[in-house]
N, C-alpha and C. Protein backbone atom coordinates (compact mmCIF):
# COMPACT_ATOMS: atom_id res chain seq x y z
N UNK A 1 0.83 -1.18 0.00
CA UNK A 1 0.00 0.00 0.00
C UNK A 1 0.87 1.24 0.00
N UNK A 2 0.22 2.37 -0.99
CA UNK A 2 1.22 3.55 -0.90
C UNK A 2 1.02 4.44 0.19
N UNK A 3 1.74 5.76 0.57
CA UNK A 3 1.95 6.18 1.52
C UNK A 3 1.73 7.65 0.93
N UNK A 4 1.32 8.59 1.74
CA UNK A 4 0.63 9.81 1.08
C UNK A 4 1.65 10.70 1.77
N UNK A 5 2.48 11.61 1.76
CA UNK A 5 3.34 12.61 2.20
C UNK A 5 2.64 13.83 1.21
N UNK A 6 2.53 14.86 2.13
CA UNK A 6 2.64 16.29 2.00
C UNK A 6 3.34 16.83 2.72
N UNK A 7 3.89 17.94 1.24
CA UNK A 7 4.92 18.52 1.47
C UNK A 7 4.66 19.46 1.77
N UNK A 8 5.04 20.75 2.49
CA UNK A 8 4.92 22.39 2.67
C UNK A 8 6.42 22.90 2.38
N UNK A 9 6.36 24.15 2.11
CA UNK A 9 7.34 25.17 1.95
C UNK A 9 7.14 26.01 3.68
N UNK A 10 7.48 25.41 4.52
CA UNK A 10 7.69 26.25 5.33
C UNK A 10 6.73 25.93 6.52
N UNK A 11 6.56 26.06 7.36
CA UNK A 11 5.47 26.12 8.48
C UNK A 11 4.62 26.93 8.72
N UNK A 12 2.89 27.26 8.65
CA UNK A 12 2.17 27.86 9.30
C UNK A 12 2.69 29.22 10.10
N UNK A 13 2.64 30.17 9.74
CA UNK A 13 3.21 31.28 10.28
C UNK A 13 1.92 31.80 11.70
N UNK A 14 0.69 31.82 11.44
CA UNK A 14 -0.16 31.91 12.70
C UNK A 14 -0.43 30.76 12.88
N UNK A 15 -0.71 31.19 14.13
CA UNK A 15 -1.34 30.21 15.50
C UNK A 15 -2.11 29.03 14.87
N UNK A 16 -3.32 29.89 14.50
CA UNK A 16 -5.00 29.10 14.09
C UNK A 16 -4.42 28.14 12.85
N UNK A 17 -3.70 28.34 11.86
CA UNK A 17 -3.09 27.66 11.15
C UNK A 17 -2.74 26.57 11.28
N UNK A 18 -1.70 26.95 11.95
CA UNK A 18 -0.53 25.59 12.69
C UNK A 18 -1.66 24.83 13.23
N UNK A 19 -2.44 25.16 14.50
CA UNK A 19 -3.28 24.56 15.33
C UNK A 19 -3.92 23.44 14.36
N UNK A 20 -4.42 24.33 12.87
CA UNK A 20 -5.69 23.37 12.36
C UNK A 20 -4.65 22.12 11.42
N UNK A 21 -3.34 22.67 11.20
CA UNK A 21 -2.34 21.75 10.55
C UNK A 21 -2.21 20.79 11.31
N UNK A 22 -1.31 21.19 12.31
CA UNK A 22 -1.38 19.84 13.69
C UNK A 22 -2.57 18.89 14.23
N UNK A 23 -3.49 19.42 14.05
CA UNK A 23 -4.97 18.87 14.19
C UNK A 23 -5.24 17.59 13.33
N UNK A 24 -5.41 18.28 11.97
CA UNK A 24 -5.75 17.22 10.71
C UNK A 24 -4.38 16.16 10.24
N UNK A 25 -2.70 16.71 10.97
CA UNK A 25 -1.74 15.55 10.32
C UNK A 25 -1.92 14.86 11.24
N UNK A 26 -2.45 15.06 13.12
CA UNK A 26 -2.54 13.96 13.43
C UNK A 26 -3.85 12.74 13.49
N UNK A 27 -4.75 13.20 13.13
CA UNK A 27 -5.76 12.56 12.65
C UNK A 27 -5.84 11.58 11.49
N UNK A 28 -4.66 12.19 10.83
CA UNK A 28 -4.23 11.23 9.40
C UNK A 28 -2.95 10.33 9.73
N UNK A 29 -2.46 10.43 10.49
CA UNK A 29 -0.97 9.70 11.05
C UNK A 29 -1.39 8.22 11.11
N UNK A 30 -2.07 7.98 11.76
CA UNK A 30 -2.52 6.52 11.80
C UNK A 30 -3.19 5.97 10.50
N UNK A 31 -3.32 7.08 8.95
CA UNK A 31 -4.09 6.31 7.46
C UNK A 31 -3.12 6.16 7.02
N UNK A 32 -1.54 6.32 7.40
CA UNK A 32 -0.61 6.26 6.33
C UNK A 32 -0.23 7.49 5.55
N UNK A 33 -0.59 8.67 6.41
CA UNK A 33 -0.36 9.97 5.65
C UNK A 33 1.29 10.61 6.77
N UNK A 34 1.78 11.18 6.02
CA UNK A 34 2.89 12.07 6.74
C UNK A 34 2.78 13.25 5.93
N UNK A 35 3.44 14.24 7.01
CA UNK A 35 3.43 15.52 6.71
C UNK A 35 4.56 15.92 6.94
N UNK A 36 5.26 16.32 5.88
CA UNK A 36 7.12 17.00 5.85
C UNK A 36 6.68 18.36 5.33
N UNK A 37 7.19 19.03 6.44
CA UNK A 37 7.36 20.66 6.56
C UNK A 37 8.65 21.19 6.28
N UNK A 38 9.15 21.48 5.11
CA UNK A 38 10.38 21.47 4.86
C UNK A 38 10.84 23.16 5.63
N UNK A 39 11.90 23.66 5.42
CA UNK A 39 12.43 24.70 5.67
C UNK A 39 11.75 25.76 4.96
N UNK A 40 11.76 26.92 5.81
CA UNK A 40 11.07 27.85 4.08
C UNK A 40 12.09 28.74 4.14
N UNK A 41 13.19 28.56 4.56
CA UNK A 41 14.60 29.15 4.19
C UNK A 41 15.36 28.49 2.85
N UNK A 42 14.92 27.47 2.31
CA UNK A 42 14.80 26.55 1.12
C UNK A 42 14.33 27.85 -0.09
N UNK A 43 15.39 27.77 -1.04
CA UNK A 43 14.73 28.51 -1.92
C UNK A 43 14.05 27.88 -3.01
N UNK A 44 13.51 28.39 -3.88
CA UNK A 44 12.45 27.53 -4.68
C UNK A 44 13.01 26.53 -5.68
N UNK A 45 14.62 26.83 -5.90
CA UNK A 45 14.79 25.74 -6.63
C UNK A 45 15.54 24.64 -5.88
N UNK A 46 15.86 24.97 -4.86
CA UNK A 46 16.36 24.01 -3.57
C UNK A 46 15.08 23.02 -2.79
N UNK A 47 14.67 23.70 -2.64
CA UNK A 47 12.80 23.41 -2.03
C UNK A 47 12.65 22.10 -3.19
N UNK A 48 12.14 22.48 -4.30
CA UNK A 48 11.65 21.63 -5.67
C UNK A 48 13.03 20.74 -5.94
N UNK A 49 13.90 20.99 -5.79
CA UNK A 49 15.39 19.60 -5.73
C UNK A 49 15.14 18.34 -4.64
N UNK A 50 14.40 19.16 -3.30
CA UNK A 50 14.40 18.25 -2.18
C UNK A 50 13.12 17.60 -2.37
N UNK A 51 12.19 17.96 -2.88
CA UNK A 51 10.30 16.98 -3.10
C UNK A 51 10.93 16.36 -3.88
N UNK A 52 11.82 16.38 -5.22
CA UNK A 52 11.58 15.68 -6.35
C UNK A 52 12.54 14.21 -5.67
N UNK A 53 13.51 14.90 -4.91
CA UNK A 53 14.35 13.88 -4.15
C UNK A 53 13.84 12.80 -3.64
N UNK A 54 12.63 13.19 -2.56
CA UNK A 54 11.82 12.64 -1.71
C UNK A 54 10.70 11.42 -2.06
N UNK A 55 10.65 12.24 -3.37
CA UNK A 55 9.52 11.21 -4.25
C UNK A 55 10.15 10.31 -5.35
N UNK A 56 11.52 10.50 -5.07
CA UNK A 56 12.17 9.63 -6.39
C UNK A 56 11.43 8.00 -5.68
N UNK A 57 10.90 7.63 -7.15
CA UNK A 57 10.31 6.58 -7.12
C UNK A 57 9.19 6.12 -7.09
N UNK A 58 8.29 7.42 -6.97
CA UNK A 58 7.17 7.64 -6.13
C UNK A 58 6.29 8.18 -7.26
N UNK A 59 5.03 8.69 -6.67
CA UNK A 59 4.55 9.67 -7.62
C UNK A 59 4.37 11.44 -7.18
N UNK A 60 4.76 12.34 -7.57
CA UNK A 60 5.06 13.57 -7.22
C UNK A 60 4.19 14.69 -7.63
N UNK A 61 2.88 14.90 -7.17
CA UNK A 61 1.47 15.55 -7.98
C UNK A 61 1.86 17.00 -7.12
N UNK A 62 2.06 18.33 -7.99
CA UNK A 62 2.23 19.66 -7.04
C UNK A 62 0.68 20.33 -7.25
N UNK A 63 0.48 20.95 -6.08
CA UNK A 63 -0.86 21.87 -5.70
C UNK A 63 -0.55 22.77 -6.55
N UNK A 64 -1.42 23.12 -7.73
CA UNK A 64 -1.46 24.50 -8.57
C UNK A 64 -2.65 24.70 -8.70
N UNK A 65 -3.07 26.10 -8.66
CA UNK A 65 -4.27 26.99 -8.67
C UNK A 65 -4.97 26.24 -10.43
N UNK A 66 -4.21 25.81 -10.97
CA UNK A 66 -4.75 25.53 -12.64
C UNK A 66 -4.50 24.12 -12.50
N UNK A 67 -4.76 23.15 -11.51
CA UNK A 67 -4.29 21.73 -11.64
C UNK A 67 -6.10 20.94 -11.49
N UNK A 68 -6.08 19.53 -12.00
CA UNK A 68 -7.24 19.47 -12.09
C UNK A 68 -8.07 19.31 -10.64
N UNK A 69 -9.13 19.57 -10.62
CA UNK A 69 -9.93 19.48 -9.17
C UNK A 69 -11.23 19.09 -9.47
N UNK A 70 -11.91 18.89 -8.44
CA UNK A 70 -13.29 18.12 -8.81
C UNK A 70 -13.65 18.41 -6.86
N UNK A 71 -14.85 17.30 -7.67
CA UNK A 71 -15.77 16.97 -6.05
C UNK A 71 -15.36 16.47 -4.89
N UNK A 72 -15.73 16.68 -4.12
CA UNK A 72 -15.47 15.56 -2.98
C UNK A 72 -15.45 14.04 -3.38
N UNK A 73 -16.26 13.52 -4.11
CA UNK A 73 -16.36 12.10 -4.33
C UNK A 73 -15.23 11.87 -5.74
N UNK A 74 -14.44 13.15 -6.23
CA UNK A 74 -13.30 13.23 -7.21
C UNK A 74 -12.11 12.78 -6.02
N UNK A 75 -12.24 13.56 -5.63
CA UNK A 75 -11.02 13.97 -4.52
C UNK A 75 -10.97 12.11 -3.85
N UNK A 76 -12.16 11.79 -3.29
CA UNK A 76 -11.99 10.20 -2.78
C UNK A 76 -11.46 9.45 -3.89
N UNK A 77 -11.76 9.75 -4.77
CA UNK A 77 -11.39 8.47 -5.76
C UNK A 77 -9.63 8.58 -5.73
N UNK A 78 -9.52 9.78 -5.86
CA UNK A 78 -7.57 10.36 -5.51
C UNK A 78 -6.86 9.55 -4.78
N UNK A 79 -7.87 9.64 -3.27
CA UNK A 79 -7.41 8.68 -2.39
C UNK A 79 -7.33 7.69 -2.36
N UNK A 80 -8.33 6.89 -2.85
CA UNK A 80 -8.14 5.16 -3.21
C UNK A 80 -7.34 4.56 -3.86
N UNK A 81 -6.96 5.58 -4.84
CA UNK A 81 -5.94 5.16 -5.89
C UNK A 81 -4.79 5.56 -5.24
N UNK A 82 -4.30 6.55 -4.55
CA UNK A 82 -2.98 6.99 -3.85
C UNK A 82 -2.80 5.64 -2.72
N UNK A 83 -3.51 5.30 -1.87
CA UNK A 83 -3.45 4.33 -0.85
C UNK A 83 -3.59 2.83 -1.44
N UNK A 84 -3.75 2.46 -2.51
CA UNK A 84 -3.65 1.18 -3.02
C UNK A 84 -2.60 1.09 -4.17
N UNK A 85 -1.84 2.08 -4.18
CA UNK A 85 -0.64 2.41 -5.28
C UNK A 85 0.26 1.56 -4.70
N UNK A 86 1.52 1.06 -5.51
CA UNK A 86 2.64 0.47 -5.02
C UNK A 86 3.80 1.45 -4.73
N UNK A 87 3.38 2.43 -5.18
CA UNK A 87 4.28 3.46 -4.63
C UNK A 87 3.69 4.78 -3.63
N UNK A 88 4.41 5.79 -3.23
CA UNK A 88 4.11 6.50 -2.57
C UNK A 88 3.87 7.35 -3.11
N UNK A 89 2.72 8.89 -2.22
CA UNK A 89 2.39 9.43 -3.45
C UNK A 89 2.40 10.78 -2.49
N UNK A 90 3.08 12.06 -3.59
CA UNK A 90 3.91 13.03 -2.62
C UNK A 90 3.12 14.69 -3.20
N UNK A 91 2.40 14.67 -2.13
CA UNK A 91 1.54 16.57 -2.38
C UNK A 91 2.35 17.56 -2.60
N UNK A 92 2.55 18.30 -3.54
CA UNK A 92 3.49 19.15 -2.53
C UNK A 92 2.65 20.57 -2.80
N UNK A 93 2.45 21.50 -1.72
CA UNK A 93 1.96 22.63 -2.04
C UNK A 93 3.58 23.42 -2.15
N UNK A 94 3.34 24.66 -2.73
CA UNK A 94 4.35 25.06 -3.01
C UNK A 94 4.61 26.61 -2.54
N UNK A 95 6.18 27.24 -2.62
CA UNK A 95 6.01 28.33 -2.02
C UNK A 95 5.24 29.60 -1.64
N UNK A 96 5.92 30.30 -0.93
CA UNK A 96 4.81 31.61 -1.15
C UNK A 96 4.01 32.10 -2.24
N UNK A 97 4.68 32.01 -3.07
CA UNK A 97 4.82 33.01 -4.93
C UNK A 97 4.52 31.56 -5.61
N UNK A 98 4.07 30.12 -5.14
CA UNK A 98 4.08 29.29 -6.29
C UNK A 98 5.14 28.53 -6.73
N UNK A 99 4.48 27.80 -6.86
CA UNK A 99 6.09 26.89 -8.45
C UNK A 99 6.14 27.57 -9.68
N UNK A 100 7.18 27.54 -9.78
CA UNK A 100 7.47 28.37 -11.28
C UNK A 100 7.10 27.64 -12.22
N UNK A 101 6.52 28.04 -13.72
CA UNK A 101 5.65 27.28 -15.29
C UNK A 101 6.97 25.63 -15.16
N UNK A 102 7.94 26.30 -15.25
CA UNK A 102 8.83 25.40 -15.78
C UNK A 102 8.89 23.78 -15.15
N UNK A 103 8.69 23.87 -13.66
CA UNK A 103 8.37 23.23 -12.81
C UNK A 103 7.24 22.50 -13.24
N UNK A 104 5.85 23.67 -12.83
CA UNK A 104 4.32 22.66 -13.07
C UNK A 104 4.61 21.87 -14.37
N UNK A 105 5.12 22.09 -15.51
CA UNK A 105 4.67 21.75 -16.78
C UNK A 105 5.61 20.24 -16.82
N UNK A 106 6.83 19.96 -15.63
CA UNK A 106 7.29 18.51 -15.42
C UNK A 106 6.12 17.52 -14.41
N UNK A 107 5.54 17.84 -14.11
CA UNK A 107 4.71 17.36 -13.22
C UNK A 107 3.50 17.42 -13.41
N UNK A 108 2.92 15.94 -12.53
CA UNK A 108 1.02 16.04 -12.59
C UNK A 108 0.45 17.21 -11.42
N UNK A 109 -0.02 18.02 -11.41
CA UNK A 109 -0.68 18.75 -10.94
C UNK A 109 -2.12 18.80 -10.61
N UNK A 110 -2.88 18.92 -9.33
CA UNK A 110 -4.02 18.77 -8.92
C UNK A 110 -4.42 20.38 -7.90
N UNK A 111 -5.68 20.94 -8.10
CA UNK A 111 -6.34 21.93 -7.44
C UNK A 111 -7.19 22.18 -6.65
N UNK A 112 -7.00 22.94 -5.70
CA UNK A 112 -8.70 23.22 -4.62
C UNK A 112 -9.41 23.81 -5.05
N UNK A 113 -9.37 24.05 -6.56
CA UNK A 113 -10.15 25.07 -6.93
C UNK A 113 -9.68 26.66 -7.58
N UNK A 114 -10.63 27.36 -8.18
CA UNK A 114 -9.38 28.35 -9.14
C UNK A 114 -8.88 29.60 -8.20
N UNK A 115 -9.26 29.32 -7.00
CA UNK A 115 -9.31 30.45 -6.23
C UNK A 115 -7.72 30.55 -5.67
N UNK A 116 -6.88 31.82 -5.69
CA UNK A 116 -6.03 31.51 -5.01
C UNK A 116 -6.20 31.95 -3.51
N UNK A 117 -4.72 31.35 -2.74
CA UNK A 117 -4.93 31.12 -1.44
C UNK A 117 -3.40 31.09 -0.67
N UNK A 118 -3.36 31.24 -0.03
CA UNK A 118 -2.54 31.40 0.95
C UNK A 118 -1.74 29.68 1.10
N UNK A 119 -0.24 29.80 1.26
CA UNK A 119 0.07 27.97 1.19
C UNK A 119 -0.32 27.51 2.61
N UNK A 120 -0.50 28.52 3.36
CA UNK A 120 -1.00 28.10 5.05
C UNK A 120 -2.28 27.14 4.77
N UNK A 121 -3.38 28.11 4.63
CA UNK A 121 -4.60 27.90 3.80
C UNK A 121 -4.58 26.68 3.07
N UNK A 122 -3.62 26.62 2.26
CA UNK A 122 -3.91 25.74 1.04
C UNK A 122 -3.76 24.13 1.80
N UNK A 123 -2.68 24.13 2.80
CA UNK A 123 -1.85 23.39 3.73
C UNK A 123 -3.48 22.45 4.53
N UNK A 124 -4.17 23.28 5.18
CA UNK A 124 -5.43 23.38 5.97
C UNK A 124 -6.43 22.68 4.81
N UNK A 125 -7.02 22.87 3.78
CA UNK A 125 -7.70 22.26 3.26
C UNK A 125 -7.03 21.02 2.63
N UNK A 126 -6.40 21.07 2.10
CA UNK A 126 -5.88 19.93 1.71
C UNK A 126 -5.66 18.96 2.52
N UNK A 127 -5.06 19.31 3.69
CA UNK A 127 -5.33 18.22 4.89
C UNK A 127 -6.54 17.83 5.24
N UNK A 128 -7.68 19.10 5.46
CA UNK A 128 -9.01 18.18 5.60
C UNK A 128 -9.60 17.46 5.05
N UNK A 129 -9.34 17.90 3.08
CA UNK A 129 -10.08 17.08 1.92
C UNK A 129 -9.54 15.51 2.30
N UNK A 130 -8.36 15.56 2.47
CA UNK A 130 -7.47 13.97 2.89
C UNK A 130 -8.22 13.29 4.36
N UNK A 131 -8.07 14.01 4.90
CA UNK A 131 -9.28 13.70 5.84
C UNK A 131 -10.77 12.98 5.68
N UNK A 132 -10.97 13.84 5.05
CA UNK A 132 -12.43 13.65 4.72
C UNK A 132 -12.70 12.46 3.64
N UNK A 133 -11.64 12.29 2.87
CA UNK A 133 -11.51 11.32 1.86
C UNK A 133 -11.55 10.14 2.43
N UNK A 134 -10.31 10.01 3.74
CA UNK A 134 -9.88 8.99 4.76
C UNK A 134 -11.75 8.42 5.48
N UNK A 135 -12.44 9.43 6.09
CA UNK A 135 -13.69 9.09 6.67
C UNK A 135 -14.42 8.50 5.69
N UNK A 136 -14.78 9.07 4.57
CA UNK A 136 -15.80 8.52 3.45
C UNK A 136 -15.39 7.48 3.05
N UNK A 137 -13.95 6.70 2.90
CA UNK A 137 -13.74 5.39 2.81
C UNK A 137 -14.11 4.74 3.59
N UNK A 138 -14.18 4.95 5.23
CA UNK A 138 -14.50 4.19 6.60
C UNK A 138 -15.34 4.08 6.82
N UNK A 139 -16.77 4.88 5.76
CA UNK A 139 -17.66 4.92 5.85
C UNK A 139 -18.70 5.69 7.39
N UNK A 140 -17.10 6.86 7.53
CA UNK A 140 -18.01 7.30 8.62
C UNK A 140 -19.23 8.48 8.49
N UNK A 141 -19.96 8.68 9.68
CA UNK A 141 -21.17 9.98 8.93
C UNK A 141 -20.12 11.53 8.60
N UNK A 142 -18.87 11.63 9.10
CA UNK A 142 -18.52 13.03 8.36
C UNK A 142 -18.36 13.88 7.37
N UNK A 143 -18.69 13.48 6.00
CA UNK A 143 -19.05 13.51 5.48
C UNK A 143 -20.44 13.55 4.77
N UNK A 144 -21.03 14.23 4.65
CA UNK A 144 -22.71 14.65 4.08
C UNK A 144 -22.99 15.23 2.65
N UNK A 145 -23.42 14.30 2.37
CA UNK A 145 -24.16 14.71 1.30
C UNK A 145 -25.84 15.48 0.62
């Protein structure tokens, strides 16, 4: 079974952030998810040297505002296929300012939607969608339809 790592550029700079980060990676710790918070003293092409590192072998999908996105019941299917993969499968949201074209256009890319957002933010939903993906497999009620 594969193993789900998300990546960040840096740590949660407020409180409520961090709080809701720490919240949702440990709720996912026990599905096989990890959460690597890299340095955000990492510059962007140092940062993108160390994910691609991380995932050698793996599969390496980066968070872009133009990457594909869908439903909740899109987003589960993500998960089923990431957790029954033979390899591991590596998020990475990306710096302040983004991944640069050159970057997205080597890589599969996936979205929360066209809205942009903050990587704190972006950090926070994406952990819950994984979350929430994690419950709707377990078939628990958190999820509503």
């Amino acid at each position: 079974m594969g193993r789900i790592v998300v990546h960040t550029h840096g740590r949660p700079r407020e409180k409520a952030y961090s709080r809701l980060v720490d919240i949702y990676s440990e709720r996912l710790s026990s599905r096989g998810l990890k959460l690597q918070q890299h340095s955000e003293k990492l510059s962007h092409d140092d940062y993108i040297k160390k994910i691609e590192a991380d995932a050698a072998g793996g599969n390496l999908i980066l968070l872009d505002e133009n990457g594909q996105s869908g439903t909740t019941e899109w987003f589960v299917k993500q998960w089923k296929q990431w957790k029954i993969s033979d390899s591991n499968t590596h998020l990475a949201i990306g710096p302040v300012d983004g991944f640069e074209k050159s970057v997205v256009s080597k890589h599969t890319t996936i979205g929360l939607g066209p809205m942009t957002m903050t990587f704190e933010m972006a950090a926070v939903v994406l952990l819950e969608q994984l979350y929430r993906a994690s419950e709707v497999e377990r078939g628990s009620p958190y999820h509503r339809e």
